[in-house]
Protein backbone atom coordinates (compact mmCIF):
# COMPACT_ATOMS: atom_id res chain seq x y z
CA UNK A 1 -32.78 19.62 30.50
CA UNK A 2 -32.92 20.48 26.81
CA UNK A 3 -31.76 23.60 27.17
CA UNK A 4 -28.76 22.91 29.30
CA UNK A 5 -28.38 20.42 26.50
CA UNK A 6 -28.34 23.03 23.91
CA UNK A 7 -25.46 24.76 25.46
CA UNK A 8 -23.44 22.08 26.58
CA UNK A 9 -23.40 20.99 23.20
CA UNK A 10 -22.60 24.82 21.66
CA UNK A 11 -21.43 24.68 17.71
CA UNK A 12 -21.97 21.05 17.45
CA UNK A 13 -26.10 21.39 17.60
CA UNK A 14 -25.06 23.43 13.94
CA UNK A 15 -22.74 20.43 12.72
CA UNK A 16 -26.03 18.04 13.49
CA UNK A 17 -28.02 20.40 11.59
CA UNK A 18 -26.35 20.73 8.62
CA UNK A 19 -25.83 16.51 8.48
CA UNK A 20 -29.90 16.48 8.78
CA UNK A 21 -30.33 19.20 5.95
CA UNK A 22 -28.00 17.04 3.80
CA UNK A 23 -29.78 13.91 4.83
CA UNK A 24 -32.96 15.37 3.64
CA UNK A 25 -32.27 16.20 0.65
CA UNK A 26 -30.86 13.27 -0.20
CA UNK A 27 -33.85 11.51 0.82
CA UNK A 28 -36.77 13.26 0.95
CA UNK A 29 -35.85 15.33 -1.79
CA UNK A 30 -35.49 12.38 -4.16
CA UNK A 31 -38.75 10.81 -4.88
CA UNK A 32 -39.80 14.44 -6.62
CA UNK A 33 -37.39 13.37 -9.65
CA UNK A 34 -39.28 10.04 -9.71
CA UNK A 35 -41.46 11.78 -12.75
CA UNK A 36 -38.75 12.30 -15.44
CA UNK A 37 -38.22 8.57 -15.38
CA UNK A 38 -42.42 8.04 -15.96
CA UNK A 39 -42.83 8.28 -19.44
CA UNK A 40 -39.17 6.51 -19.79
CA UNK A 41 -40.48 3.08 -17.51
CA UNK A 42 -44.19 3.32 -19.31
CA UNK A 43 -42.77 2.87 -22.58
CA UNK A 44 -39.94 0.49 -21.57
CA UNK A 45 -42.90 -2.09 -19.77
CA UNK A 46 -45.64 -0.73 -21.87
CA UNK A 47 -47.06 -0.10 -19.10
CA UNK A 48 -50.43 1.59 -18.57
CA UNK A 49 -50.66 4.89 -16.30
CA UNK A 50 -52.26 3.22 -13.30
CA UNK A 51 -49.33 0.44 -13.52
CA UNK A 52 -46.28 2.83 -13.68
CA UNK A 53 -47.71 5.09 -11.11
CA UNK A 54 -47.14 1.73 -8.54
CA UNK A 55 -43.28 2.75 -9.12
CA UNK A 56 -43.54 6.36 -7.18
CA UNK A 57 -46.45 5.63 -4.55
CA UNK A 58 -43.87 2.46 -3.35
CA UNK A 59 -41.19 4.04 -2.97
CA UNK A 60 -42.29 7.10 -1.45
CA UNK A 61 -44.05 4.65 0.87
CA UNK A 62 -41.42 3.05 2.08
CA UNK A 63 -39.86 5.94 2.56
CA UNK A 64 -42.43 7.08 5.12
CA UNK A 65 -43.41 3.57 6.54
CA UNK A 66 -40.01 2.90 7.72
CA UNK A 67 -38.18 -0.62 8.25
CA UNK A 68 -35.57 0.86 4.98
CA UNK A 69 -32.62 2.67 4.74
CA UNK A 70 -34.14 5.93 3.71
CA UNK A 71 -36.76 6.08 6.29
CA UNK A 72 -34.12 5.36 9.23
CA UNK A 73 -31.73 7.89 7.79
CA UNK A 74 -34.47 11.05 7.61
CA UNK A 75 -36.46 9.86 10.63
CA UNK A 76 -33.65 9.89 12.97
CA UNK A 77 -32.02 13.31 11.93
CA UNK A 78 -35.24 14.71 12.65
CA UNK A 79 -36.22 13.34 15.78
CA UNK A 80 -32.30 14.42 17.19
CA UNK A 81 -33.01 18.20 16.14
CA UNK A 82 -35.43 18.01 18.84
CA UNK A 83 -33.21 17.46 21.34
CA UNK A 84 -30.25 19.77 20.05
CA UNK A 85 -32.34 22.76 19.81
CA UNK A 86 -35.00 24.44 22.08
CA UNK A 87 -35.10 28.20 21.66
CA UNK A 88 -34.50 27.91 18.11
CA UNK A 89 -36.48 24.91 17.49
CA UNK A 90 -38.74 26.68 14.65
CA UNK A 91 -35.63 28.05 12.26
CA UNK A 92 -34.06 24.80 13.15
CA UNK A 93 -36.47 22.73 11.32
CA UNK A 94 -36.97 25.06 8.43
CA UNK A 95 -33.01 25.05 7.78
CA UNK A 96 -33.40 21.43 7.59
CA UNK A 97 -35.92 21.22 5.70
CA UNK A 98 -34.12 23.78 3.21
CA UNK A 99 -31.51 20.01 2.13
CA UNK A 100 -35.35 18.77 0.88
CA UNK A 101 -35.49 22.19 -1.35
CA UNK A 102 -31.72 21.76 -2.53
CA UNK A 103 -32.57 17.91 -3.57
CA UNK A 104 -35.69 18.93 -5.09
CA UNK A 105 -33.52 21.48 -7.43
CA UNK A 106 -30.67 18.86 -7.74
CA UNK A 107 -32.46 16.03 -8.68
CA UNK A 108 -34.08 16.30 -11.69
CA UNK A 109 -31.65 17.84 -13.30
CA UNK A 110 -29.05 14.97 -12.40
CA UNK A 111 -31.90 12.71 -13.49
CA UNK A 112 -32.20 14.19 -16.85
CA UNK A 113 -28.83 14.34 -17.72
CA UNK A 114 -27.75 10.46 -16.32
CA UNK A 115 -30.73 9.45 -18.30
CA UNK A 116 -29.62 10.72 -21.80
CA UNK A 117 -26.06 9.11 -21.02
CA UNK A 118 -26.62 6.13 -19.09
CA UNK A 119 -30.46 5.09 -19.53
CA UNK A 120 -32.69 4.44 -16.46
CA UNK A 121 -30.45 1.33 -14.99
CA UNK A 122 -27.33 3.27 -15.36
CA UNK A 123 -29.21 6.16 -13.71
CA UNK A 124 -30.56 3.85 -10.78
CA UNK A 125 -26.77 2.58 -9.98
CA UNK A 126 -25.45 6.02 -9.78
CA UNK A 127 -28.06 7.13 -7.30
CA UNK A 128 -27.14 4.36 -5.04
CA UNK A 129 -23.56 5.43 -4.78
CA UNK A 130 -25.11 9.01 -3.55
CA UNK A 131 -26.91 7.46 -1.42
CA UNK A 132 -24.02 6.49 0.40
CA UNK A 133 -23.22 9.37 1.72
CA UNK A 134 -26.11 9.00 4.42
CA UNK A 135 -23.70 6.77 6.30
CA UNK A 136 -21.15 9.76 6.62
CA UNK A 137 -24.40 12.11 7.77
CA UNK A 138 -25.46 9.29 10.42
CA UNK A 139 -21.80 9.06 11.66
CA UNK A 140 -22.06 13.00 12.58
CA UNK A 141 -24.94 12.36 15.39
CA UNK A 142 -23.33 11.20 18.06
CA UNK A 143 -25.17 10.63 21.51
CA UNK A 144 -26.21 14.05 23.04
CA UNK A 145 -24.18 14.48 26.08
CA UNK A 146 -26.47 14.85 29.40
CA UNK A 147 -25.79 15.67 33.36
CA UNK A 148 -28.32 13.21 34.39
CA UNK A 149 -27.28 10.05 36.15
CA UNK A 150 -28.27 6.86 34.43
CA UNK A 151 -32.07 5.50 35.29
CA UNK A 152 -31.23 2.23 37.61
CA UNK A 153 -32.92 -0.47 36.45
CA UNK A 154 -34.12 -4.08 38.28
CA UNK A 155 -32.53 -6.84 36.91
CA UNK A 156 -34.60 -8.94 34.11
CA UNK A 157 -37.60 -10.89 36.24
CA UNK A 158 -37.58 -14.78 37.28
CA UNK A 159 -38.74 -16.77 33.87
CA UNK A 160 -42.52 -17.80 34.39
CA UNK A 161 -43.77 -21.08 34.15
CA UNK A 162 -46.41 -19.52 31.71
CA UNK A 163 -46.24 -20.33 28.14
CA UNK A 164 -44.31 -18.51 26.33
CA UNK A 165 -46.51 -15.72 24.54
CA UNK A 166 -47.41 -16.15 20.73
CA UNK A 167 -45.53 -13.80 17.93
CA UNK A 168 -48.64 -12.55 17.28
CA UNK A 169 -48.67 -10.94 20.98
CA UNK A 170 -45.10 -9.89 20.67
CA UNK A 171 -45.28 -7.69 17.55
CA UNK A 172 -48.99 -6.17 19.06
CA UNK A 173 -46.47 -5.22 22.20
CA UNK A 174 -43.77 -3.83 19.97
CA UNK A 175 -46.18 -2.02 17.69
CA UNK A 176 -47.82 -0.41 20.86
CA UNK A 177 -44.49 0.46 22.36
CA UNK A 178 -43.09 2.24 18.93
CA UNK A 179 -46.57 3.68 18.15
CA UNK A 180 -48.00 6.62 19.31
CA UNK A 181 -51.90 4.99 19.28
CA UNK A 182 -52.26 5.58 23.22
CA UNK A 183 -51.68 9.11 21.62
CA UNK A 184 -53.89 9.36 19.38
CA UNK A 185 -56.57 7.82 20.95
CA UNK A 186 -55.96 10.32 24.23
CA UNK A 187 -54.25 13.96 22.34
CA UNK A 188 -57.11 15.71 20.46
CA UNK A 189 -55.01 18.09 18.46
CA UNK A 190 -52.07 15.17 17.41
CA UNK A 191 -55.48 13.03 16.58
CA UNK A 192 -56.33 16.16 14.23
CA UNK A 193 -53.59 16.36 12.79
CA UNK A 194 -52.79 13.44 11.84
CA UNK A 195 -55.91 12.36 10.43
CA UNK A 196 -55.64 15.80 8.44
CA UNK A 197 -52.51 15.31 7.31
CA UNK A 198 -53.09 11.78 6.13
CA UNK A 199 -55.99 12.88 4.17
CA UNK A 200 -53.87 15.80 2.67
CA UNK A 201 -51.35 13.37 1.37
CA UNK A 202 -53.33 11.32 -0.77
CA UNK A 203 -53.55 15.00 -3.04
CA UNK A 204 -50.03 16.63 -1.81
CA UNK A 205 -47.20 14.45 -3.76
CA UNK A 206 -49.46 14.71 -6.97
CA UNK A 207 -48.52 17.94 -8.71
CA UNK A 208 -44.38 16.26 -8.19
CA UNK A 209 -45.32 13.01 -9.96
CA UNK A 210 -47.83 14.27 -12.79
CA UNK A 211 -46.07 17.82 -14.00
CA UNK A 212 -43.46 16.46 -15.79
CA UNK A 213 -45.33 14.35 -18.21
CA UNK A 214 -48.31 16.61 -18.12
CA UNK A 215 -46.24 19.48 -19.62
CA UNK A 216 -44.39 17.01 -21.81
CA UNK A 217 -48.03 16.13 -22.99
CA UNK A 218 -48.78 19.52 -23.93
CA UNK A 219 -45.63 19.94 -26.09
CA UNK A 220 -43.05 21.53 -23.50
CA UNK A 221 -39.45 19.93 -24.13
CA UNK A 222 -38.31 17.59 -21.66
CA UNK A 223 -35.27 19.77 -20.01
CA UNK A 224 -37.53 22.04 -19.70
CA UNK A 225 -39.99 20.11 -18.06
CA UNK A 226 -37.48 18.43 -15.67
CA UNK A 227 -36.83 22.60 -14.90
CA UNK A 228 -40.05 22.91 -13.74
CA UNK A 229 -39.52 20.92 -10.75
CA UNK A 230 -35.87 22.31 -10.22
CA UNK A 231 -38.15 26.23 -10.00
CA UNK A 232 -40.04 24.47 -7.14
CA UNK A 233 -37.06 23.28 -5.22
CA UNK A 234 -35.04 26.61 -5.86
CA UNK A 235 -37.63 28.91 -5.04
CA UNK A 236 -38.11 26.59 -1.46
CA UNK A 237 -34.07 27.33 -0.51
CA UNK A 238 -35.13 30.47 0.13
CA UNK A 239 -38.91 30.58 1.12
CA UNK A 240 -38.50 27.65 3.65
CA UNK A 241 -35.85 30.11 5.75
CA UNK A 242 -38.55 32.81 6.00
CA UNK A 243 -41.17 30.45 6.82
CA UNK A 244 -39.38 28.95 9.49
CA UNK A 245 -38.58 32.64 10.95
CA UNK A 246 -42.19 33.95 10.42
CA UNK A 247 -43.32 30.11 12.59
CA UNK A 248 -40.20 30.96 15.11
CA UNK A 249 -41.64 34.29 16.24
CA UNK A 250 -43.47 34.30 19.94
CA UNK A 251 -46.38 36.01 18.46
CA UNK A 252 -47.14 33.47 16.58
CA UNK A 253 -46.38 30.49 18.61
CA UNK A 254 -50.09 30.13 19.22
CA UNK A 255 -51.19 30.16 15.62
CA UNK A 256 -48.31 27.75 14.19
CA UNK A 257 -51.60 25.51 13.70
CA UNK A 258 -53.85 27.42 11.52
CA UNK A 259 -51.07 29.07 9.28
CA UNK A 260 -50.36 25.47 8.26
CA UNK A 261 -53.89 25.21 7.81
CA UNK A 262 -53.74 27.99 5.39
CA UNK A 263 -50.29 27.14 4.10
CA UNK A 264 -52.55 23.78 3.03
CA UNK A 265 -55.75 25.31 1.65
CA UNK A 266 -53.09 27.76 -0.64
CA UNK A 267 -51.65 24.36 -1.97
CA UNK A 268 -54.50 22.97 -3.06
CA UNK A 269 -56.03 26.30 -4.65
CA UNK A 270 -52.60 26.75 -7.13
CA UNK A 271 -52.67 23.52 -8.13
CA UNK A 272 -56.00 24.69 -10.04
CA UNK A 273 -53.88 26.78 -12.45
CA UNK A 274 -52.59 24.11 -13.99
CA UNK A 275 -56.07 23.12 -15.22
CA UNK A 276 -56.29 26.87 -16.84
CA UNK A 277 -53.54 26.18 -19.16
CA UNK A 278 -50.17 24.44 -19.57
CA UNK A 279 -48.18 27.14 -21.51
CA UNK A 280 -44.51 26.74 -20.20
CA UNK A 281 -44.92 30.48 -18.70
CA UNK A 282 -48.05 29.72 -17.15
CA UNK A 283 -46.50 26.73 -15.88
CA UNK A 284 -43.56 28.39 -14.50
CA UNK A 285 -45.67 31.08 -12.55
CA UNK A 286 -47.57 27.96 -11.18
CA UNK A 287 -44.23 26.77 -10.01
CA UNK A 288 -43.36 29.97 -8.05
CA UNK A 289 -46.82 30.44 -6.53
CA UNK A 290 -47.07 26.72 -5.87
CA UNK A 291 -43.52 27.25 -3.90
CA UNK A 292 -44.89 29.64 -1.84
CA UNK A 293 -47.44 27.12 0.05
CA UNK A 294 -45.25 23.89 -0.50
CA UNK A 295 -42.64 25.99 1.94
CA UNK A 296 -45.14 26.53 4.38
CA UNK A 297 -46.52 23.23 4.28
CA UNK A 298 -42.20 21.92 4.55
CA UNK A 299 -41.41 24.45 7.66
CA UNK A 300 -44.41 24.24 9.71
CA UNK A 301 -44.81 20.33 9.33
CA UNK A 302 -42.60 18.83 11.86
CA UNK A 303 -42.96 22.55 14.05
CA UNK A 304 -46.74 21.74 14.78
CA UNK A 305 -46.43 17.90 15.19
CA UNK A 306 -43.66 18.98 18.26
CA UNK A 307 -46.49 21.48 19.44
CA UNK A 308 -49.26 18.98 19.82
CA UNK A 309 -47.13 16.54 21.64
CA UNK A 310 -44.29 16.60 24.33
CA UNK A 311 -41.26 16.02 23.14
CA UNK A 312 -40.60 12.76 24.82
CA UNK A 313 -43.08 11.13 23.03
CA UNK A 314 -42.04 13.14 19.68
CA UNK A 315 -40.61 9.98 18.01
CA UNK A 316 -43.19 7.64 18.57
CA UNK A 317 -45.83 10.94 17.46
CA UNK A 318 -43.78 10.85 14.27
CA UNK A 319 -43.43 7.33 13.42
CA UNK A 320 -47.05 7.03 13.32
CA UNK A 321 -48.23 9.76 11.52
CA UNK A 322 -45.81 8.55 8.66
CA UNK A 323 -46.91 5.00 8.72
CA UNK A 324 -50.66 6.87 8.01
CA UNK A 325 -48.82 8.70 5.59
CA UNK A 326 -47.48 5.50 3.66
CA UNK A 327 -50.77 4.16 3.36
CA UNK A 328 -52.35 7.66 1.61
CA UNK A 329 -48.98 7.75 -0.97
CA UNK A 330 -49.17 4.54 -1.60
CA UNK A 331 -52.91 5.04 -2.57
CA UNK A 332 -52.33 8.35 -3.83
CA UNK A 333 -50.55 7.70 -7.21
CA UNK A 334 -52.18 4.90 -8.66
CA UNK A 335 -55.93 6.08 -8.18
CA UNK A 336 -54.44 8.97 -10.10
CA UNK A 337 -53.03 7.06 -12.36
CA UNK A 338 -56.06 4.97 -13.13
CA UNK A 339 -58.28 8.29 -13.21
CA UNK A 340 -56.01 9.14 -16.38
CA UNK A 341 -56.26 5.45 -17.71
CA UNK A 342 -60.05 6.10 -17.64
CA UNK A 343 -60.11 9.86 -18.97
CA UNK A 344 -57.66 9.24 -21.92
CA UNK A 345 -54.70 10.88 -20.44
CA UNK A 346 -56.98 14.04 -19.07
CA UNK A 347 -54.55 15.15 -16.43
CA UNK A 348 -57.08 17.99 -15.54
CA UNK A 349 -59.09 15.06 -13.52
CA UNK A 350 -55.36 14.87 -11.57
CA UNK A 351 -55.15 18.17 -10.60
CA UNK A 352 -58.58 18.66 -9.82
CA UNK A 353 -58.35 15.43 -7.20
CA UNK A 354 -54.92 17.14 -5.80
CA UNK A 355 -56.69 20.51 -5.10
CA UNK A 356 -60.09 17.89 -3.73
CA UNK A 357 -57.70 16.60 -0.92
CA UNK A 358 -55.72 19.41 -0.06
CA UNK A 359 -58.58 21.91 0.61
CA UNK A 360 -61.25 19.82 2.41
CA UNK A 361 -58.25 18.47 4.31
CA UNK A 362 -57.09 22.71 5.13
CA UNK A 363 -60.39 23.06 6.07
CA UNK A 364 -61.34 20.09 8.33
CA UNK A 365 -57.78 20.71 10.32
CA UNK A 366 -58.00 24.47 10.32
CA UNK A 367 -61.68 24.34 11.57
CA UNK A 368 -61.24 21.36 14.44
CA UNK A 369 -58.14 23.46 15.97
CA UNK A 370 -60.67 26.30 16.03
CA UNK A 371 -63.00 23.92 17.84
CA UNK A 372 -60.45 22.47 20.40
CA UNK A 373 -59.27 25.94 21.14
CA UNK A 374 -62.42 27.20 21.75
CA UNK A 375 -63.44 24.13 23.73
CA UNK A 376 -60.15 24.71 25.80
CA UNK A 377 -60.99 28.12 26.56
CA UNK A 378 -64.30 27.53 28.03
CA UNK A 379 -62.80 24.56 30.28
CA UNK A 380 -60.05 27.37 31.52
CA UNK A 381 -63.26 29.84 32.36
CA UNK A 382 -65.26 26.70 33.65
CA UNK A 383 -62.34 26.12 36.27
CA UNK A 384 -61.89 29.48 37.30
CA UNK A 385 -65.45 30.15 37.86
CA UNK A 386 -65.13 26.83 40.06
CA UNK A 387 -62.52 27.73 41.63
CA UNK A 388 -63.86 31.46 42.20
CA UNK A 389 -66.93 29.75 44.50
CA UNK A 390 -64.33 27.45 46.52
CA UNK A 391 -62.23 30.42 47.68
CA UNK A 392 -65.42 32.79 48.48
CA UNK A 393 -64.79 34.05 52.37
CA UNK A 394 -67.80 33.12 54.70
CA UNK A 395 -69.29 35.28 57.45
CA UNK A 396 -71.65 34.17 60.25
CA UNK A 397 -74.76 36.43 60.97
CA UNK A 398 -76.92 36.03 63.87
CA UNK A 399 -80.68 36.85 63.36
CA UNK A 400 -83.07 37.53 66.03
CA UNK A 401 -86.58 36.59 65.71
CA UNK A 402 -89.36 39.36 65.51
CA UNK A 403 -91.17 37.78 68.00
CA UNK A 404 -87.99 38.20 70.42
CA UNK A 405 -87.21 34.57 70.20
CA UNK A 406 -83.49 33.37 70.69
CA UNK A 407 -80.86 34.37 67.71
CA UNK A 408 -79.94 31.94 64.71
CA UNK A 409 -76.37 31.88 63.06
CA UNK A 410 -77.35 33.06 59.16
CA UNK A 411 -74.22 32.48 57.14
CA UNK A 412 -74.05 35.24 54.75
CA UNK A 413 -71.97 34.54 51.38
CA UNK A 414 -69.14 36.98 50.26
CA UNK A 415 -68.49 36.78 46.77
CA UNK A 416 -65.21 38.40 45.51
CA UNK A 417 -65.32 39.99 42.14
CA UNK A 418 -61.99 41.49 41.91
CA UNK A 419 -58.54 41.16 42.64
């Protein structure tokens, strides 16, 4: 069905596509900005680092955890490229995922220059009229148009004479019914990785919350601190294209797993550069390399998470690995933030706990795919071998005795090698 769908809906699947790039960057591109307002709130609340890191891990939270405007408006534009696109699923999600690069490079520098003019509060205000334009992005997904009759459904059942359950019972329902746990408890590879990825997040949105004042630190002006994080995001408009092509090929359909793996472990080893030095031009060829992975990380994200489970249950796979996600970001920040309260401002210790969660997390997800595949393969063999014996042809011999008694039947076994 989702390929009829594809062509019944023709240039409109492209119309969808560009309102979920926009959506994402306006979105998921905008908590990376969230670090030229840090030093701005600290010294407005005299606030410690620990305290004004609570600002970024909420919101980029929420943001993940859902039940807010942001979350709906990313979630859903993602979820419907699923059903607009088959064959091209792979570039599809990379040219989405291109609106996060174009936010990323569009954001701080907004940020920077609202924030000389109108302070942080006029800053905040502004944002929420761009926000805005989500509605307009929404309005473009209409229903995808489908062949198949409607499901007929039985009527609602006679009311019971039971009790009428508790809330409690009624959210555990809901939660179970919007949840993918009956995944995760059954799907090996989503259980992988989304235990990986959970575990990579509490080092991943690090490097966008800390660089700004970390440079400023170390003497680097703020625009061009701000431009450090506009590098990242331009560098992705392009990178996350070729990613998505290099994950769309059929040769390596089967490996989508393990080059975000790797895509992961590269992360975690460039953010160790910044513990080398923080020259500016040091810093800026930490940007580029650090570009390189972040794209791979972008493209391949939501391309695996569709590999490991069917698409029917893709939204429900999704919701909950975010929800995990929430709870690592909104960890994430303020331990970091408290390591630099306790290390007088050595943001070494930060980058050195990014790298800590990125590559044991590379490694635990690119190793356990290794072991399910492997495991996999020798169930296939197992099976064949099994089913080898069950289809090997009989013949009936008969035996006389050497003492010229009568003849037994001897069943003699055939076994085919080759086909």
């Amino acid at each position: 069905m989702p390929q009829a769908l594809e062509r019944a809906e023709g240039g409109w699947a492209w119309v969808v596509l560009l309102a979920s790039m926009m959506t994402q960057g306006l979105t998921l591109g905008f908590p990376t900005c969230i670090g030229i307002f840090f030093t701005e709130l600290q010294h407005e609340f005299q606030a410690s680092n620990s305290e004004t890191s609570w600002f970024p891990s909420i919101l980029t939270a929420m943001l993940h955890a859902g039940g807010l405007g942001m979350c709906f408006s990313f979630q859903s534009t993602i979820t419907v490229l699923g059903f607009y696109f088959t064959r091209r699923q792979a570039i599809a999600n990379a040219l989405a995922s291109v609106g996060v690069s174009l936010g990323i490079t569009l954001w701080p520098l907004l940020a920077r220059y609202l924030l000389e003019d109108l302070g942080w509060r006029g800053t905040f205000l502004v944002f929420g009229g761009v926000f805005l334009h989500c509605c307009v992005c929404g309005a473009i997904l209409r229903p995808v148009a489908t062949s198949v009759p409607p499901e007929t459904r039985e009527g609602p059942p006679p009311p019971s004479k039971t009790p009428v359950p508790s809330c409690l019972a009624a959210c555990g329902r809901a939660v179970q019914r919007h949840l993918a746990f009956d995944i995760l408890w059954h799907n090996a590879g989503y259980r992988v990785f989304t235990l990986g990825v959970a575990w990579m997040i509490l080092g991943f949105p690090l490097p966008h919350v800390f660089l700004v004042p970390y440079a400023m630190r170390h003497g680097v002006d703020e625009h061009r601190a701000a431009l450090l994080i506009s590098i990242i995001g331009f560098s992705n408009i392009f990178l996350r294209p070729m990613a998505g092509l290099v994950a769309g090929r059929q040769d390596f359909a089967s490996h989508r797993k393990y080059l975000f793996s790797l895509a992961v472990l590269l992360n975690g080893l460039t953010n160790l550069v910044c513990v080398a030095s923080a020259d500016f031009r040091v810093l800026v060829g930490y940007c580029l390399v650090y570009s390189v992975s972040m794209s791979g990380v972008g493209a391949l994200f939501f391309q695996v998470l569709m590999d490991v489970v069917p698409m029917d249950r893709f939204s429900r796979a999704l919701g909950l690995c975010t929800v995990l996600e929430s709870i690592s970001i909104l960890i994430s920040p303020p331990l970091a933030g408290f390591l630099l309260d306790t290390t007088n401002n050595n943001f070494s210790y930060v980058f050195y706990m990014s790298s800590f969660f990125l590559i044991s997390a590379a490694l635990f997800m690119g190793g356990s795919f290794c072991a399910l595949q492997k495991k996999e393969k020798q169930g296939r063999q197992a099976e064949a071998e099994a089913a080898t014996r069950e289809a090997a042809p009989q013949r009936t011999l008969t035996v006389e005795g050497t003492d010229g008694s009568e003849k037994r039947p001897c069943t003699e076994i055939m076994y085919v090698t080759s086909v």
